[in-house]
N, C-alpha and C. Protein backbone atom coordinates (compact mmCIF):
# COMPACT_ATOMS: atom_id res chain seq x y z
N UNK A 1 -15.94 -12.27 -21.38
CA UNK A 1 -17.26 -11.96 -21.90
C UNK A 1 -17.92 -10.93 -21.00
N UNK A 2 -18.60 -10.27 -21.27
CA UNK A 2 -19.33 -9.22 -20.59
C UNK A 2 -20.04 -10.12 -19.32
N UNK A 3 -20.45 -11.07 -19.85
CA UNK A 3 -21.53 -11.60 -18.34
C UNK A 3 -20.88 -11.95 -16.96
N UNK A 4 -19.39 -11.54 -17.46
CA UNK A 4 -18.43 -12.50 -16.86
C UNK A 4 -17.31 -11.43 -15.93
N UNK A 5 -17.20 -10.21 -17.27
CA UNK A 5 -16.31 -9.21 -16.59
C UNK A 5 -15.47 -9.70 -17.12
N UNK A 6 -14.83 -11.09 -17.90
CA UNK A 6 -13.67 -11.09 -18.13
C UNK A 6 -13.74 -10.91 -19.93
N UNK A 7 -12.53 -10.15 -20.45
CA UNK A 7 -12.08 -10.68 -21.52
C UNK A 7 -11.10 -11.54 -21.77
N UNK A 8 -11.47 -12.92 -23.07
CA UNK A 8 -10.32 -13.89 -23.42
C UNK A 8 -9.46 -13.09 -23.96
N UNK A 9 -8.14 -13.71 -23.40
CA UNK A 9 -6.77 -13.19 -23.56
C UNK A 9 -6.76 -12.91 -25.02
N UNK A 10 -7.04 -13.54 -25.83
CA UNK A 10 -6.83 -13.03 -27.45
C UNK A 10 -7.13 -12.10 -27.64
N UNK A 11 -8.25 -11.79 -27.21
CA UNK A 11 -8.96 -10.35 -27.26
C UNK A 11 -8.53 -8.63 -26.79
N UNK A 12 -7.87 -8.90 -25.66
CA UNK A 12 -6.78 -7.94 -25.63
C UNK A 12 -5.57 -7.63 -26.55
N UNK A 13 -4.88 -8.26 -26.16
CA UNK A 13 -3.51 -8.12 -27.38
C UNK A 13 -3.04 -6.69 -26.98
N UNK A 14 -2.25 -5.77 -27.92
CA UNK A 14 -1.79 -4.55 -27.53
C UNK A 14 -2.92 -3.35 -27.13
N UNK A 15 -3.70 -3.77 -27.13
CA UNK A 15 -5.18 -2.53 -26.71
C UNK A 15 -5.03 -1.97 -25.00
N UNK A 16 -4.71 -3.36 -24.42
CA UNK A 16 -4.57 -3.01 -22.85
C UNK A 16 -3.64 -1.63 -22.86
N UNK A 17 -2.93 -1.83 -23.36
CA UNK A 17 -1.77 -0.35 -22.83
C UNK A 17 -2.37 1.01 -23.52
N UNK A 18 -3.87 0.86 -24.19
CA UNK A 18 -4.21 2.12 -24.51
C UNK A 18 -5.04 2.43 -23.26
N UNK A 19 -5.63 1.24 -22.44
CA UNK A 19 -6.28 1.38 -21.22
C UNK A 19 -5.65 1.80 -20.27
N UNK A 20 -4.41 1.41 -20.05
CA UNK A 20 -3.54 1.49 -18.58
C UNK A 20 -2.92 2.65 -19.03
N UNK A 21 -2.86 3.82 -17.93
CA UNK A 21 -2.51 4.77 -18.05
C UNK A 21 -0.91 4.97 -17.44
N UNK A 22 -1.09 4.20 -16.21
CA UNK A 22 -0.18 4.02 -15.08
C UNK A 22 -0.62 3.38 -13.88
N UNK A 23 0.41 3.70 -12.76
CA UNK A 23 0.28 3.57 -11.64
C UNK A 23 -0.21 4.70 -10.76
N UNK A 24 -1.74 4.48 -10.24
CA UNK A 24 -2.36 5.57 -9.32
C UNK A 24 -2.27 5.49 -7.76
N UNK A 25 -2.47 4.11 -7.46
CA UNK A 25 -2.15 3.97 -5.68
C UNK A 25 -1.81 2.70 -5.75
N UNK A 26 -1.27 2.42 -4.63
CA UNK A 26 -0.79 1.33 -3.50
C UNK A 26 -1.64 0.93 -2.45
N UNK A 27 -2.16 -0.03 -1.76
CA UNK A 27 -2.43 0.11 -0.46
C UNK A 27 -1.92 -0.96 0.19
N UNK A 28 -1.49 -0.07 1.30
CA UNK A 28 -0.91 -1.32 2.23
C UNK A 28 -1.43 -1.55 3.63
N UNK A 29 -1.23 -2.61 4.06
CA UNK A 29 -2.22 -2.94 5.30
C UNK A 29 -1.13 -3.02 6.52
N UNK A 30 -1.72 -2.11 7.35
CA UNK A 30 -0.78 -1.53 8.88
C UNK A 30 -1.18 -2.03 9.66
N UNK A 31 -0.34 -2.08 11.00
CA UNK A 31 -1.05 -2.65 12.19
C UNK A 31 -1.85 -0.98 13.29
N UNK A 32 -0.80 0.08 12.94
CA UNK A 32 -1.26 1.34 12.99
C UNK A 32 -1.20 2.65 12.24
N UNK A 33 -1.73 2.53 11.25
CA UNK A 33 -2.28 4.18 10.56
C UNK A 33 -1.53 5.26 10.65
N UNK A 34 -1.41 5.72 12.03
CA UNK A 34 -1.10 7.20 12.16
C UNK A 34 0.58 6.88 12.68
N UNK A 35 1.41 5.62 13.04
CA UNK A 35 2.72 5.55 13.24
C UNK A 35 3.43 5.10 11.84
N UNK A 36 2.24 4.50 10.64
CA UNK A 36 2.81 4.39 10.05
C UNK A 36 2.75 5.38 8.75
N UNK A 37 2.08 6.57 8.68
CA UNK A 37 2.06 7.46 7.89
C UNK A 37 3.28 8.52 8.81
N UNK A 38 3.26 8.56 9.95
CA UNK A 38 4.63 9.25 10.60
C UNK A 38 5.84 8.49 9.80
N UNK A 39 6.26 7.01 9.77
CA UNK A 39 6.99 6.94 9.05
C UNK A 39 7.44 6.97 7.62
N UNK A 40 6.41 7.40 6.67
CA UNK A 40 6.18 7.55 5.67
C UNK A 40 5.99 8.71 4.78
N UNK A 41 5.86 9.69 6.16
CA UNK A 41 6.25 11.42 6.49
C UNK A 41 7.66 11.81 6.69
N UNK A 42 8.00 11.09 7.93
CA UNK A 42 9.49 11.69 8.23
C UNK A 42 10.70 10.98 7.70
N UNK A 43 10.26 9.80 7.89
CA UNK A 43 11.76 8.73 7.38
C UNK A 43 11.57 8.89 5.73
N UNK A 44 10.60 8.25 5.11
CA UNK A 44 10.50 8.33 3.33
C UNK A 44 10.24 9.78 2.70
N UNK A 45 10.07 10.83 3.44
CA UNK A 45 9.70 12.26 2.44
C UNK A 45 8.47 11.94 2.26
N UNK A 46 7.19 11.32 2.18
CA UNK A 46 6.16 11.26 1.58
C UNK A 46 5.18 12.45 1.94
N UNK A 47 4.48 13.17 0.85
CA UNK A 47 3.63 14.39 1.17
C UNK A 47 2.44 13.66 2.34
N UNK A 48 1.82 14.12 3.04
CA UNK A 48 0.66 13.79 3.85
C UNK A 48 -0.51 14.67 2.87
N UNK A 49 -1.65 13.77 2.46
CA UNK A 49 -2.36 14.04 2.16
C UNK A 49 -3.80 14.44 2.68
N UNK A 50 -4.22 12.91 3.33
CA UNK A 50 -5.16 13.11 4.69
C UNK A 50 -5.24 11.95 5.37
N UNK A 51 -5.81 11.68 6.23
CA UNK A 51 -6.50 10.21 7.26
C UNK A 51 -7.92 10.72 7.71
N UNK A 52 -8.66 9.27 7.49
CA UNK A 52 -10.09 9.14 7.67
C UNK A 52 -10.41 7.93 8.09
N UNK A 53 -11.26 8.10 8.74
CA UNK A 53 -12.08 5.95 9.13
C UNK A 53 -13.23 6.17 7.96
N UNK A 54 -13.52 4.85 7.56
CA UNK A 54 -14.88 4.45 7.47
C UNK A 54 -14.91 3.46 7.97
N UNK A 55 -16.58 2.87 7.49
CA UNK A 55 -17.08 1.87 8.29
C UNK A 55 -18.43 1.71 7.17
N UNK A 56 -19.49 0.75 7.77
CA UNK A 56 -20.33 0.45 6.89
C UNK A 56 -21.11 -0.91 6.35
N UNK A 57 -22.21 -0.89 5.45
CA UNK A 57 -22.32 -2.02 4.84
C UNK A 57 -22.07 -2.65 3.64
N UNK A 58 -21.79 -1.08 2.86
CA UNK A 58 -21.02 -0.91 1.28
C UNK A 58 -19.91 -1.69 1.71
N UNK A 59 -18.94 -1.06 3.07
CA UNK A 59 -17.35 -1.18 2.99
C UNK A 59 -17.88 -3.10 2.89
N UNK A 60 -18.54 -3.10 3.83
CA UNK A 60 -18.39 -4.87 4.40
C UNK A 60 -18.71 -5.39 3.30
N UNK A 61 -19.77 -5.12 2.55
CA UNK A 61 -20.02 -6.02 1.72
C UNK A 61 -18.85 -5.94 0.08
N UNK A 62 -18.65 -5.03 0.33
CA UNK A 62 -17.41 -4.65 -0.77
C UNK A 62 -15.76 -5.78 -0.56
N UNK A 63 -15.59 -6.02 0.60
CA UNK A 63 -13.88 -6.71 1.75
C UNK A 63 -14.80 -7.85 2.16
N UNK A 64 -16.28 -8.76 1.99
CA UNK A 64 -16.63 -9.64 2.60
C UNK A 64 -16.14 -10.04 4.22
N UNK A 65 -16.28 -8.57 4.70
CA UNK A 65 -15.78 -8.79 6.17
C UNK A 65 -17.01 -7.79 6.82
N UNK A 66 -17.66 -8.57 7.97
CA UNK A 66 -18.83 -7.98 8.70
C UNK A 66 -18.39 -6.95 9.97
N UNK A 67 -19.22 -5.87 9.38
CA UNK A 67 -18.86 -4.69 10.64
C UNK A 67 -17.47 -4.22 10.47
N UNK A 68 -17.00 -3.75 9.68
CA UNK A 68 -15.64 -3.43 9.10
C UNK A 68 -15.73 -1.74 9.44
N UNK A 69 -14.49 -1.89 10.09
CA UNK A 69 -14.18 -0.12 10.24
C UNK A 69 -12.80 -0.29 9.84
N UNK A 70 -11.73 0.89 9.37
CA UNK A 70 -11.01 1.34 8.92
C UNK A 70 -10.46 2.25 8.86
N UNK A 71 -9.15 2.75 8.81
CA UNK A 71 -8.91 3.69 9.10
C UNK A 71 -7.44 4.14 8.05
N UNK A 72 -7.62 4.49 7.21
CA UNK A 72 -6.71 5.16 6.43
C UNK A 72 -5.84 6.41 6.50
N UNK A 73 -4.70 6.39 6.04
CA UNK A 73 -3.94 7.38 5.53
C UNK A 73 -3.41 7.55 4.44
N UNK A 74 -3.71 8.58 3.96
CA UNK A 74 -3.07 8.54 2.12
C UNK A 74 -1.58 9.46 2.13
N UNK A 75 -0.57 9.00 1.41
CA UNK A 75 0.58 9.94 1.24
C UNK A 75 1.32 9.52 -0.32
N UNK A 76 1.76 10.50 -0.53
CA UNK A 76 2.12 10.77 -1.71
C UNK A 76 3.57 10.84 -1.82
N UNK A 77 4.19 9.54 -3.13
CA UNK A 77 5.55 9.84 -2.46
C UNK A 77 6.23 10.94 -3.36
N UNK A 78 7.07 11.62 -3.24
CA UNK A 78 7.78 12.66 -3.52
C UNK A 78 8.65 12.33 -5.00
N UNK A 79 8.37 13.60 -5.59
CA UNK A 79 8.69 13.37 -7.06
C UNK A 79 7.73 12.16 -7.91
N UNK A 80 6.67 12.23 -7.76
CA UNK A 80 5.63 10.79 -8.19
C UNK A 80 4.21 11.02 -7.97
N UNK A 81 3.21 10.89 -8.54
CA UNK A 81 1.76 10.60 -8.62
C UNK A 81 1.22 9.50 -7.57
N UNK A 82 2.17 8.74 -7.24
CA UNK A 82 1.53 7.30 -6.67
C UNK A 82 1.27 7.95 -5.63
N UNK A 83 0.28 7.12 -5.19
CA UNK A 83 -0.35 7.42 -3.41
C UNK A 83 -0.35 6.23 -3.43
N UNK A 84 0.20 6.44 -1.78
CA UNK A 84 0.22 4.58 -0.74
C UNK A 84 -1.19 5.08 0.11
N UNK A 85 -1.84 4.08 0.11
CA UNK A 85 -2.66 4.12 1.27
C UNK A 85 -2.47 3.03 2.15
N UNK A 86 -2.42 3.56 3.07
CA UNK A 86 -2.04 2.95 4.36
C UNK A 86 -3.40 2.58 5.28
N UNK A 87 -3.60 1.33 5.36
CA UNK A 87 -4.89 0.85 5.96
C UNK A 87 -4.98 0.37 7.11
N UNK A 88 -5.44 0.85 8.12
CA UNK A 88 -5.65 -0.07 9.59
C UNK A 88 -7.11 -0.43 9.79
N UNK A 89 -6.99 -1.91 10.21
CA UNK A 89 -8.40 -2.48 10.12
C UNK A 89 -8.52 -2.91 11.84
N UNK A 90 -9.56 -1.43 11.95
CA UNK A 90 -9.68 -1.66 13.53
C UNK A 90 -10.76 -2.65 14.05
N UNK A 91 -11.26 -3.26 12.77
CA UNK A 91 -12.53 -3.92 12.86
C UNK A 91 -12.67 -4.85 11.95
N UNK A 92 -12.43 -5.85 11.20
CA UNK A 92 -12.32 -6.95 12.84
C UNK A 92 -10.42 -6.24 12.72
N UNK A 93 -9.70 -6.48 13.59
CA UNK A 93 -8.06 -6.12 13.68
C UNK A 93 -7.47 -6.92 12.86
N UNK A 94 -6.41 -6.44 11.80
CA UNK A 94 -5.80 -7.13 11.33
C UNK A 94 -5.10 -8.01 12.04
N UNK A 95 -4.26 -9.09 11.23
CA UNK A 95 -3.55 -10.03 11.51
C UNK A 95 -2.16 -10.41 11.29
N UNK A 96 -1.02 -10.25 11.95
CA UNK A 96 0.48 -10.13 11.20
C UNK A 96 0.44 -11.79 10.56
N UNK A 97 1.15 -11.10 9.52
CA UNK A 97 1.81 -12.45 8.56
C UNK A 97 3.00 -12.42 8.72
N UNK A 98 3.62 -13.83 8.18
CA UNK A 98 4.73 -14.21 8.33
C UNK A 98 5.72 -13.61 7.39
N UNK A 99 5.79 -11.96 7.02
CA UNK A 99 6.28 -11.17 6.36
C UNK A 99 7.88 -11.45 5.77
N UNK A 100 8.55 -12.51 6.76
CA UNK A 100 9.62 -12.86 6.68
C UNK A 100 9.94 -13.39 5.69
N UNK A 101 8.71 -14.49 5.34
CA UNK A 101 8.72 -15.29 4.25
C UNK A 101 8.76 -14.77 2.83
N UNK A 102 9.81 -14.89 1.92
CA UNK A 102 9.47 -13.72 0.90
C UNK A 102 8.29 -14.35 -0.34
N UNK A 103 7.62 -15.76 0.36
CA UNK A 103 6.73 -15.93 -0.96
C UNK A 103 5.61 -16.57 -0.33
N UNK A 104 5.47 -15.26 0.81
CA UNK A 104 4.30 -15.13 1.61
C UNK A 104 2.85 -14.05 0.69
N UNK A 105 1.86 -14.45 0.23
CA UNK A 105 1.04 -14.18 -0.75
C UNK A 105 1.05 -12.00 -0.06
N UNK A 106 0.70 -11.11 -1.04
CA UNK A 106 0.62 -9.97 -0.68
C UNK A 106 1.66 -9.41 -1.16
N UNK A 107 1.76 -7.85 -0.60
CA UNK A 107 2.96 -7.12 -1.25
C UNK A 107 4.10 -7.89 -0.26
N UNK A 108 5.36 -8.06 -1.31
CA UNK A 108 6.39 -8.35 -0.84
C UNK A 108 7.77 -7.20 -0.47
N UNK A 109 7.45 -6.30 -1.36
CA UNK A 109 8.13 -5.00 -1.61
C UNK A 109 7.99 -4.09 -2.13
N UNK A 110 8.53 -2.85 -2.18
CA UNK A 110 8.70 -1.82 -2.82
C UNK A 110 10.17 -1.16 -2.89
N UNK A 111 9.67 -0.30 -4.13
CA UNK A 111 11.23 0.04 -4.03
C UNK A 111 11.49 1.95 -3.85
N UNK A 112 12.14 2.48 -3.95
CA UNK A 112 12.31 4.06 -4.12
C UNK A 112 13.29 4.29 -4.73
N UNK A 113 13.41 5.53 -5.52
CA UNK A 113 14.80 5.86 -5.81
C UNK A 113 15.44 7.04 -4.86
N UNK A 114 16.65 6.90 -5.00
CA UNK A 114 17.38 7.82 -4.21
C UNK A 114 18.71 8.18 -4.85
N UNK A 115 19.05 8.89 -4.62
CA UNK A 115 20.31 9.87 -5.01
C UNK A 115 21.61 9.20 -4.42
N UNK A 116 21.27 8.80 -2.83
CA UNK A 116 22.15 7.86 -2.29
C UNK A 116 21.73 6.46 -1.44
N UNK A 117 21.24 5.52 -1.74
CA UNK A 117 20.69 4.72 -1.40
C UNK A 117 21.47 4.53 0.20
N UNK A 118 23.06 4.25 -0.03
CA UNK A 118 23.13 3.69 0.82
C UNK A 118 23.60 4.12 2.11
N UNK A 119 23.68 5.57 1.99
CA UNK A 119 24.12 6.61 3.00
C UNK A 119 22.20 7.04 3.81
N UNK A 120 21.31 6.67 2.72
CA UNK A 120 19.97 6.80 3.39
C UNK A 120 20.20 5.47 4.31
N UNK A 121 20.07 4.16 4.10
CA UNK A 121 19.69 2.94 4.44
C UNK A 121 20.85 3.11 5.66
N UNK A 122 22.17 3.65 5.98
CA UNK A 122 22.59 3.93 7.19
C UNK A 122 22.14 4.59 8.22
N UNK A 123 21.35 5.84 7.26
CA UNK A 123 20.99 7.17 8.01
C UNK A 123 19.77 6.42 8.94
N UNK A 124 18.92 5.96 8.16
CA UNK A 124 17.51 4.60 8.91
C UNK A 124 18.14 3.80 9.74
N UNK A 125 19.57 2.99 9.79
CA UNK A 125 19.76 1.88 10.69
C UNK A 125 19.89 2.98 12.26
N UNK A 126 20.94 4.20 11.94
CA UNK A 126 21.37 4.64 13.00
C UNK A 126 20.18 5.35 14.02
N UNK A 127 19.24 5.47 13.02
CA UNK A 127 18.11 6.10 13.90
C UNK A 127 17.42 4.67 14.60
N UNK A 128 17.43 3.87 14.64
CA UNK A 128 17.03 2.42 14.74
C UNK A 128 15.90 1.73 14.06
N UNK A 129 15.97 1.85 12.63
CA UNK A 129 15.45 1.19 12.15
C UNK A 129 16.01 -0.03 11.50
N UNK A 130 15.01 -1.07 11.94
CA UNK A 130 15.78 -3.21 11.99
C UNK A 130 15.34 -3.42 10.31
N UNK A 131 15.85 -3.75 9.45
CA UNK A 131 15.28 -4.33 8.13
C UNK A 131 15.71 -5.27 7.53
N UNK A 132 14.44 -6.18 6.82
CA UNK A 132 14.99 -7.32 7.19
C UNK A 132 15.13 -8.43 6.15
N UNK A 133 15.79 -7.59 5.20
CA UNK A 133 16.39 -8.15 4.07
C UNK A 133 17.20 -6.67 3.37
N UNK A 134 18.42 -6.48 2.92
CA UNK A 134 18.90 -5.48 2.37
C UNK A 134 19.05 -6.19 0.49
C-alpha cells in the first residue's frame, strides 16, 4: 500500500520486469578502500572510476549509525555497466565476519567471466593470493 511502501504480491505479477531495468551497482564493505580498489584495478581489470569520504547527519541517519564517515571507491568491471562500490567505514570501523561461513547473512559471492578461468585463478594463487573456497 502506499502508506506502507509496500505492494501485495498480487499486485505486481509480470509488471516488475517493466520496472527493473538491470543491474546498476554492488556495494561491498572493506576493511580498506584504497588496497581494495588496487585489487580490483590490477588483479580483476576493473576501470577506476573515483574515491571519496563522506560523513554527516543525512549519511547517519540514512545507515542508523551515529557520526558515520566513509570512505568509498567506485570501479567498474570491464566489459559491464555494474559498478562495485567498495566501502570503508572509518567511523564507527567496520567489523570482520565470519566470512568463512557460507550462510553467514551478506554478500556471499560473486562471480566473473573469463576466457580462462583457470589459468587466471593460478595466475592469482602464484602471485599469493589465499582463496577460500574454489
Amino acid at each position: 500500500t502506499p502508506s506502507t511502501g509496500k505492494m501485495p504480491k498480487e499486485k505486481l505479477g509480470a509488471s516488475v520486469s517493466s520496472y527493473i531495468l538491470g543491474l546498476k551497482k554492488v556495494g561491498v564493505t572493506v576493511s580498506d578502500a584504497d588496497k581494495a580498489k588496487t585489487f580490483y584495478t590490477d588483479q580483476l581489470g576493473c576501470n577506476y572510476i573515483q574515491t571519496g569520504t563522506v560523513q554527516g547527519t543525512e549519511l547517519s541517519t540514512a545507515t542508523g549509525l551515529a557520526n558515520i564517515k566513509l570512505k568509498s571507491s567506485f570501479v567498474q568491471m570491464p566489459g559491464s555497466s555494474v559498478v562495485i562500490e567498495l566501502t570503508e567505514y572509518l567511523n564507527p570501523v567496520g567489523k570482520p565476519t565470519p566470512f568463512h561461513l557460507n550462510n553467514a547473512l551478506g554478500i556471499s559471492h560473486f562471480s566473473i567471466q573469463s576466457s580462462n578461468i583457470f589459468t587466471y585463478f593460478h595466475d592469482l594463487e602464484v602471485a599469493g593470493f589465499q582463496f577460500i573456497s574454489v
